[in-house]
Protein backbone atom coordinates (compact mmCIF):
# COMPACT_ATOMS: atom_id res chain seq x y z
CA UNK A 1 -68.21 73.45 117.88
CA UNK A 2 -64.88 74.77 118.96
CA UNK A 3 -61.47 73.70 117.65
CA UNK A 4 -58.51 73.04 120.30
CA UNK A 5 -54.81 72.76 119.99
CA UNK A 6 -52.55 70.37 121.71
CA UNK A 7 -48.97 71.72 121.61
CA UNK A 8 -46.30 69.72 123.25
CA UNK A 9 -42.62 70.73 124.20
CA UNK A 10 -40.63 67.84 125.47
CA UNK A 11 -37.18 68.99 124.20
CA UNK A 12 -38.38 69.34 120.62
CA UNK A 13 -42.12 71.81 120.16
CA UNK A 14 -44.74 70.09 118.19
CA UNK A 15 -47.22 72.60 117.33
CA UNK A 16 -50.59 71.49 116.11
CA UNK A 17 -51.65 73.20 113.27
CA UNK A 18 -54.55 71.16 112.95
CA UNK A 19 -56.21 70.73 116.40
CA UNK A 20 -59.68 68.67 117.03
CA UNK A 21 -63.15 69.83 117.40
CA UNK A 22 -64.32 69.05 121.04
CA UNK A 23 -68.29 70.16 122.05
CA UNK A 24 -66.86 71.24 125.46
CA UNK A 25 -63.70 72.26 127.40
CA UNK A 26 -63.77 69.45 129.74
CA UNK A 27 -63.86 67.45 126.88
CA UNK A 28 -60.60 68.88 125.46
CA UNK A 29 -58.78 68.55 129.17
CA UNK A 30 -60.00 64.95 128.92
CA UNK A 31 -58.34 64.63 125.98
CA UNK A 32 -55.37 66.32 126.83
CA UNK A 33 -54.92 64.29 130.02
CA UNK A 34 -55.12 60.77 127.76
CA UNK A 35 -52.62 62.37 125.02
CA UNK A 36 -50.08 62.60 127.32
CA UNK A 37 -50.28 59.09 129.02
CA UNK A 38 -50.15 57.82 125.29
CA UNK A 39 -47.16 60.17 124.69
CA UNK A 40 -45.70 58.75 127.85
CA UNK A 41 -46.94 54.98 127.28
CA UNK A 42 -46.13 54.70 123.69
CA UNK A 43 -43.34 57.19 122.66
CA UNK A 44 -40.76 55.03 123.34
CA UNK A 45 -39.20 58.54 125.33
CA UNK A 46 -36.89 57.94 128.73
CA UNK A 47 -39.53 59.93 131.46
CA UNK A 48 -36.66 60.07 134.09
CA UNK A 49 -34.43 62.37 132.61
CA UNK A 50 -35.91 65.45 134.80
CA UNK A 51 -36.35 67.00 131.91
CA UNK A 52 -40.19 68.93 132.02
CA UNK A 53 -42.59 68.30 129.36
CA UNK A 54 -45.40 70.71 128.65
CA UNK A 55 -48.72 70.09 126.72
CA UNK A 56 -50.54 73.32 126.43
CA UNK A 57 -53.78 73.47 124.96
CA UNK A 58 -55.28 76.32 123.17
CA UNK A 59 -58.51 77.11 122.15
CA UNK A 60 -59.40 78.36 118.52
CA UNK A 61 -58.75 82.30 119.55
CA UNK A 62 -55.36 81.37 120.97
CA UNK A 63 -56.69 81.63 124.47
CA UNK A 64 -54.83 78.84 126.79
CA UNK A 65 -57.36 75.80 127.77
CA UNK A 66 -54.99 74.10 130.16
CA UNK A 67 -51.25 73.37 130.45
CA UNK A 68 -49.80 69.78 131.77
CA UNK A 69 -46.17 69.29 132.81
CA UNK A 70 -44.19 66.22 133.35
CA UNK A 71 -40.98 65.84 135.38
CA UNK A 72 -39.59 62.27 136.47
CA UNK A 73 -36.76 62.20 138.20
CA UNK A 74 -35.29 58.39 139.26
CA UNK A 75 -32.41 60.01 141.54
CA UNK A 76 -33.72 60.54 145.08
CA UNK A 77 -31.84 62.69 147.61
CA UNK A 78 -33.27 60.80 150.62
CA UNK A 79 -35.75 63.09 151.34
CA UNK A 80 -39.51 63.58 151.01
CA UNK A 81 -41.32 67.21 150.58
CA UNK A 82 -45.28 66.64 150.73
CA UNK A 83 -47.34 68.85 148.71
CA UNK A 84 -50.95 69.80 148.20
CA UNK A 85 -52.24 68.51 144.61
CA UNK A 86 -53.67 72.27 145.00
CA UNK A 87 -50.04 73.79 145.03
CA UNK A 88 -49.66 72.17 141.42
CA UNK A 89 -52.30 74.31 140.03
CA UNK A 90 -51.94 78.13 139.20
């Protein structure tokens, strides 16, 4: 079974030299997807400092898996911009 790689960037890198043996790739965006609510939940990190955090998961040949970013931003300037979930992907 493959081997994947969850690096994260949220002002510091954290490289995973280790990574975690998923029987799929949807198993390994699952688990990227719950990593970063637990990195979010539990970190103790501020999420509203507009500051972008990146988890980018690599498979065992170095070939990118999927890529999450975070943004919050609390300050508002008054004005809403809709957007199509499918502009958020590449």
């Amino acid at each position: 079974m493959p081997r994947y790689f969850f690096h994260v960037k949220d002002g510091d890198t954290s490289l995973d030299h280790d990574g975690v043996v998923f029987s799929s790739v949807e198993e390994a965006k699952s688990q990227a997807l719950e990593t970063m609510g637990e990195i979010l939940r539990d970190e103790g990190r501020n999420p509203w400092t507009a500051e972008t955090w990146r988890m980018h998961v690599m498979d065992e040949d170095g070939k990118t898996v999927c890529q999450l970013y975070f943004a919050g931003n609390s300050k508002s300037t008054g004005k809403t911009e809709p957007f199509a979930a499918t502009e958020l992907l590449p």
